[in-house]
Protein backbone atom coordinates (compact mmCIF):
# COMPACT_ATOMS: atom_id res chain seq x y z
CA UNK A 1 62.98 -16.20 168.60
CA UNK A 2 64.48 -15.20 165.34
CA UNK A 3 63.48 -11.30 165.97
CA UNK A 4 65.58 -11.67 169.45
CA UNK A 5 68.28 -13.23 167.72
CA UNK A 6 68.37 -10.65 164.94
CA UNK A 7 68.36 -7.43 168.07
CA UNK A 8 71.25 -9.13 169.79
CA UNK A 9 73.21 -8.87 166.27
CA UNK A 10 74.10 -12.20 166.13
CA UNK A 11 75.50 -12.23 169.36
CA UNK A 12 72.99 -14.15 172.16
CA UNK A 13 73.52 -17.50 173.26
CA UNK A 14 70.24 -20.00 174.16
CA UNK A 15 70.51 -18.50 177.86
CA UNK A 16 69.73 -14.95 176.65
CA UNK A 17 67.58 -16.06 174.09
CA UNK A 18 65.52 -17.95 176.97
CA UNK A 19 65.51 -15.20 179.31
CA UNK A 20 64.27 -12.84 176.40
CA UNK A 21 61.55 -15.30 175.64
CA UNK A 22 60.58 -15.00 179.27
CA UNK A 23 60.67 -11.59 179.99
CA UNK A 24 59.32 -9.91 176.55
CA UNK A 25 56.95 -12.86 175.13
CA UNK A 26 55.88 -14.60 177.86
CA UNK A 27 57.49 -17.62 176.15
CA UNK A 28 58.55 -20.78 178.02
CA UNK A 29 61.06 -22.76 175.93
CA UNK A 30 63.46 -25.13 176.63
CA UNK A 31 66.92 -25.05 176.01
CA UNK A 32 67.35 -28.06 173.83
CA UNK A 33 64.51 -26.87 171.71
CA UNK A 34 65.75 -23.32 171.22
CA UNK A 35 69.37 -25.21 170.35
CA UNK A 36 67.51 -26.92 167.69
CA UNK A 37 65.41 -24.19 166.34
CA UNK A 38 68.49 -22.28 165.83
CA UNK A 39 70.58 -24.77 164.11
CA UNK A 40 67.76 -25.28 161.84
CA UNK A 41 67.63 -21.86 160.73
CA UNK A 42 71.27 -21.45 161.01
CA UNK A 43 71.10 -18.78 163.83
CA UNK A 44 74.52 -19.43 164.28
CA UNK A 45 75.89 -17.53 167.40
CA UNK A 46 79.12 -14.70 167.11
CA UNK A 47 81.53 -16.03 169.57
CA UNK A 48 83.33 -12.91 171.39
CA UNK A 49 87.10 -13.14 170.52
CA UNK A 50 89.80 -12.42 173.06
CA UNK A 51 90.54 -8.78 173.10
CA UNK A 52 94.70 -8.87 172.95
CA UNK A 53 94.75 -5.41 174.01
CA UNK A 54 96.62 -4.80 176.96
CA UNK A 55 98.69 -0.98 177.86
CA UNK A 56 101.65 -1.46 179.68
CA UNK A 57 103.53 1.47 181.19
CA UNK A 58 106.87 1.64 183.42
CA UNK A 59 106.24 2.83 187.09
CA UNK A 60 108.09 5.04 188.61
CA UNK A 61 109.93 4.85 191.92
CA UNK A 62 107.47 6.71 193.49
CA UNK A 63 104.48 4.64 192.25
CA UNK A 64 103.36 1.64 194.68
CA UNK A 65 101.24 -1.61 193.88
CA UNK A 66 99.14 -3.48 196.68
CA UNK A 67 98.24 -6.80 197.39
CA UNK A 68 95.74 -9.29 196.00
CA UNK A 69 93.84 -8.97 199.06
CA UNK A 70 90.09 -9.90 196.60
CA UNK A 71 91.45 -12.93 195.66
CA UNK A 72 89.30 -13.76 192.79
CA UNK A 73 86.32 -14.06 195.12
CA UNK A 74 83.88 -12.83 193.19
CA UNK A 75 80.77 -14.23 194.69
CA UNK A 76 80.13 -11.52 196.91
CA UNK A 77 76.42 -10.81 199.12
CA UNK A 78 76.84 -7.28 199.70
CA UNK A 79 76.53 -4.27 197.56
CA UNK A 80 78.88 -1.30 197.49
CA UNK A 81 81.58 -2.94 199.14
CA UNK A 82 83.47 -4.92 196.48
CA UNK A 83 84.47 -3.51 193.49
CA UNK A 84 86.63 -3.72 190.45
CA UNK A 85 87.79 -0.92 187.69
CA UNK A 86 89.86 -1.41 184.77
CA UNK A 87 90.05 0.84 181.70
CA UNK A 88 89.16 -0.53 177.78
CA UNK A 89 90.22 1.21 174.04
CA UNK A 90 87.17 1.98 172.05
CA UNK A 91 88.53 2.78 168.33
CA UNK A 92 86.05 4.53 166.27
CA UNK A 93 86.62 6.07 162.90
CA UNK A 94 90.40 7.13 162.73
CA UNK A 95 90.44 8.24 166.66
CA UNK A 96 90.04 6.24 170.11
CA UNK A 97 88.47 6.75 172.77
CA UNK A 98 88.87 5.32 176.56
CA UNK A 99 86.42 3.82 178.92
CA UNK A 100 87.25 3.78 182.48
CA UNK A 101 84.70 1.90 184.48
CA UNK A 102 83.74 0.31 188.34
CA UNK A 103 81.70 -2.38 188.48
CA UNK A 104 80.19 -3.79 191.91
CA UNK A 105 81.26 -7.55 192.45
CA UNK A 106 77.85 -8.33 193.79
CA UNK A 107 75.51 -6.74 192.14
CA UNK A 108 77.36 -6.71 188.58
CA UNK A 109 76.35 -3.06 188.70
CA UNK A 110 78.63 -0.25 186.70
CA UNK A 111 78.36 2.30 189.64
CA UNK A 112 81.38 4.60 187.85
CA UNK A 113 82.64 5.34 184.85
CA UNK A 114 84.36 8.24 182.16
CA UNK A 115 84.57 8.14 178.93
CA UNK A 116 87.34 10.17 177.85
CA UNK A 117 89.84 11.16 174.43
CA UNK A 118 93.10 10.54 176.16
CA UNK A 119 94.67 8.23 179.00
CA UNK A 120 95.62 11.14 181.03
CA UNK A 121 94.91 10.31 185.06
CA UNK A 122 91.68 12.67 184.44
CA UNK A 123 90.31 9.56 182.90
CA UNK A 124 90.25 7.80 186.19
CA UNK A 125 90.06 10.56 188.33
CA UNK A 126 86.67 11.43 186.75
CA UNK A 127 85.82 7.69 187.00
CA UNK A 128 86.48 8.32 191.11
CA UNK A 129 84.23 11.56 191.06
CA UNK A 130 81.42 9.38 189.27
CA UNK A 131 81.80 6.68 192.10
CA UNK A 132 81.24 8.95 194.65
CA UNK A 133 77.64 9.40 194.03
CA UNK A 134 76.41 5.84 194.64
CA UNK A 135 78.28 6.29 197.65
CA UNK A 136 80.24 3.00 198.02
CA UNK A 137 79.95 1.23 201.62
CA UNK A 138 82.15 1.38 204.55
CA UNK A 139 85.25 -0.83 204.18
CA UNK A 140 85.02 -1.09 200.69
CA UNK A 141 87.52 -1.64 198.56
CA UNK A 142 88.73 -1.20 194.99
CA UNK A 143 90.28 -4.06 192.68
CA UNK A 144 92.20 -3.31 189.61
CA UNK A 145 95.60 -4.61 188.05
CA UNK A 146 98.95 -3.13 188.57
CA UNK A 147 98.76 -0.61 185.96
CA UNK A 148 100.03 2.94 185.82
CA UNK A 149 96.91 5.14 186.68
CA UNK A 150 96.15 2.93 189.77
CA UNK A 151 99.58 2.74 191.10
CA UNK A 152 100.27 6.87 190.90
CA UNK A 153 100.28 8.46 194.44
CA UNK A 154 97.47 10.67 193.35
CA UNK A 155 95.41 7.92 192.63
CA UNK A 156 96.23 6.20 195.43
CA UNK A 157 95.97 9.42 198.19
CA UNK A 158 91.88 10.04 196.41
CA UNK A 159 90.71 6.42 197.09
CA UNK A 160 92.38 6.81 200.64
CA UNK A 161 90.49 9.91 200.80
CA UNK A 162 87.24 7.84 200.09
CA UNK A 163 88.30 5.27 202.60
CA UNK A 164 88.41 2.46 200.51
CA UNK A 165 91.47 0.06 199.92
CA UNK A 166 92.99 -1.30 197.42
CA UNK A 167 93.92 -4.55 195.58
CA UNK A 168 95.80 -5.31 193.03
CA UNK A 169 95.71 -8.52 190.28
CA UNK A 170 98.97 -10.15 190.05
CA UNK A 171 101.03 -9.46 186.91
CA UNK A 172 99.78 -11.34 184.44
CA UNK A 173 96.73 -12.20 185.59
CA UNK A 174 93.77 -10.82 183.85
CA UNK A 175 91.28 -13.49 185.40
CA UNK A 176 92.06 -11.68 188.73
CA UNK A 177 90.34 -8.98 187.74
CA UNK A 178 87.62 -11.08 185.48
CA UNK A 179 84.05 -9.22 186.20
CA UNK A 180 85.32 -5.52 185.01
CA UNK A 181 86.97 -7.43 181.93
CA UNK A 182 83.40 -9.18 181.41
CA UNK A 183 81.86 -6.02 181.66
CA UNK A 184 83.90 -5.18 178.51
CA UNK A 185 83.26 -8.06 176.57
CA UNK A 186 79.41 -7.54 176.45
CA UNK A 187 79.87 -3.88 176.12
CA UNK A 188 81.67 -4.74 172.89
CA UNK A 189 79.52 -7.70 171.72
CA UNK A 190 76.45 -5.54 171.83
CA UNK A 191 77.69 -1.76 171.29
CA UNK A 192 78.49 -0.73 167.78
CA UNK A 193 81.08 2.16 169.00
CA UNK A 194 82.88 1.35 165.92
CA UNK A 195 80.29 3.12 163.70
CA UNK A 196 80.14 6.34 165.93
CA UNK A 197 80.80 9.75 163.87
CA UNK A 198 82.06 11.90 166.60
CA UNK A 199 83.47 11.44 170.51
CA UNK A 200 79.93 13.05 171.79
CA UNK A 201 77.43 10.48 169.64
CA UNK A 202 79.76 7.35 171.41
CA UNK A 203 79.22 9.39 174.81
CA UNK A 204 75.41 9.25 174.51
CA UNK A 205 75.36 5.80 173.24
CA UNK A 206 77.72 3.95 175.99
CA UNK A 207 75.53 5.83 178.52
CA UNK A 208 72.52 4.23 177.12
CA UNK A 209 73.96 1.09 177.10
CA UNK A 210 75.26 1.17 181.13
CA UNK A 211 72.04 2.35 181.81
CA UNK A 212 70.48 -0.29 179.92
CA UNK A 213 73.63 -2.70 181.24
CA UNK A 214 71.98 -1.97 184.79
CA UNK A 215 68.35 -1.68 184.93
CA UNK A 216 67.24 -3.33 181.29
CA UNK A 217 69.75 -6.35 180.46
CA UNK A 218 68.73 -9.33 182.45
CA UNK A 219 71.36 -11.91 183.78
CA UNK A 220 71.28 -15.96 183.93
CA UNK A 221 73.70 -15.81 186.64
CA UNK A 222 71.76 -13.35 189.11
CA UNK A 223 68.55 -15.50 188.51
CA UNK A 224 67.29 -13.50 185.21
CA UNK A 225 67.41 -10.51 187.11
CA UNK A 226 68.64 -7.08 185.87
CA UNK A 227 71.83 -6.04 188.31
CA UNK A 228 69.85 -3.19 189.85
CA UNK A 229 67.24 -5.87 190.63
CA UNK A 230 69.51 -8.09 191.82
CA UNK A 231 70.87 -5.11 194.23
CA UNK A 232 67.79 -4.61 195.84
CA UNK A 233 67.11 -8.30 196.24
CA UNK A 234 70.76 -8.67 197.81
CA UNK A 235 69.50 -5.56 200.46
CA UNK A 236 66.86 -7.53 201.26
CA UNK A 237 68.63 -10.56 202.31
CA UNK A 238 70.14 -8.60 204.45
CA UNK A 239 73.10 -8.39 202.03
């Protein structure tokens, strides 16, 4: 349990440790009993902290916001029709860099996402040309907040293009768009970006991790499966 602990940097709670046990040792342990064992040993989890980050840019006149039409209903049964994008600040050594990502409301999947140096629309743009190729469903449709990049009329003319809508969080209202901003909060619980000595060694490693985010790192929530697992299991409900 300890050697789990020690991967996750601190950072797993008894429901990862559990599903860890599980999956890589063939261990069944109860909760209360792994609560114990660590607070014997002083395995004392890292609680994520709020991130207070938040950009906020002026609109212009011609720029146009749309309604909450997901309306926090994030329990969704069918892939590739629900999704959610924000972008996140990842600081490393003097510089930053930006992480634009979509992430499928039913499957928890990241099915698009750029990296990039600068928050020029190319950042999301690129994020829309990764989407593409898992092909999101008809009538889909993408949440985000009200922020600059969404609300440009190029933005808003390529996701037309792709036929999907849009929806917008209210101002204000970060829980509106809460699975993307999850999404985040692992990624920065469990990546150390921080220690990354160029723009191209934090490219390769946040690729690892959304790979590993999708087809490696099991959930509580989507019955200790991976999100790709839980995907296919969704298709086969008829989801």
């Amino acid at each position: 349990m300890k050697d789990i602990f020690d991967k996750g940097r601190g950072k797993y709670g008894w429901r990862t440790i559990q599903m860890r046990l599980w999956a890589e040792r063939g261990v069944v342990m109860n909760h209360k009993k792994i609560a114990r064992i660590k607070r014997d040993y002083g395995l004392t989890t890292k609680v994520r902290r709020r991130n207070p980050y938040k950009a906020i840019m002026k609109k212009t006149k011609e720029h146009r916001s749309f309604e909450n039409a997901l309306g926090r209903k994030f329990r969704q049964e069918r892939p590739g029709i629900v999704l959610c994008t924000d972008i996140t600040y990842l600081p490393f050594g003097p510089r930053t860099a930006y992480l634009s990502a979509v992430k499928d409301v039913a499957s928890r999947e990241i099915v698009g996402w750029h990296l990039g140096r600068s928050l020029q629309m190319d950042l999301v743009f690129r994020t829309l040309d990764d989407l593409k190729r898992n092909a999101p469903g008809e009538k889909a449709m993408l949440h985000s907040d009200q922020g600059f990049h969404y609300t440009s009329p190029e933005f808003i003319r390529r996701v037309r293009e792709m036929n999907i809508a849009q929806s917008m969080s209210r101002k204000g209202n970060c829980i509106d768009n809460a699975p993307i901003e999850s999404f985040f909060g692992h990624f920065k619980d469990e990546v150390d970006y921080k220690s990354c000595g160029s723009f191209e060694e934090l490219e390769r490693l946040t690729a690892d991790y959304i790979d590993h985010y999708n087809t490696g790192r099991r959930q509580w929530n989507l019955g200790k499966r991976t999100p790709a697992e839980y995907r296919e299991h969704l298709l086969r409900e008829g989801g």
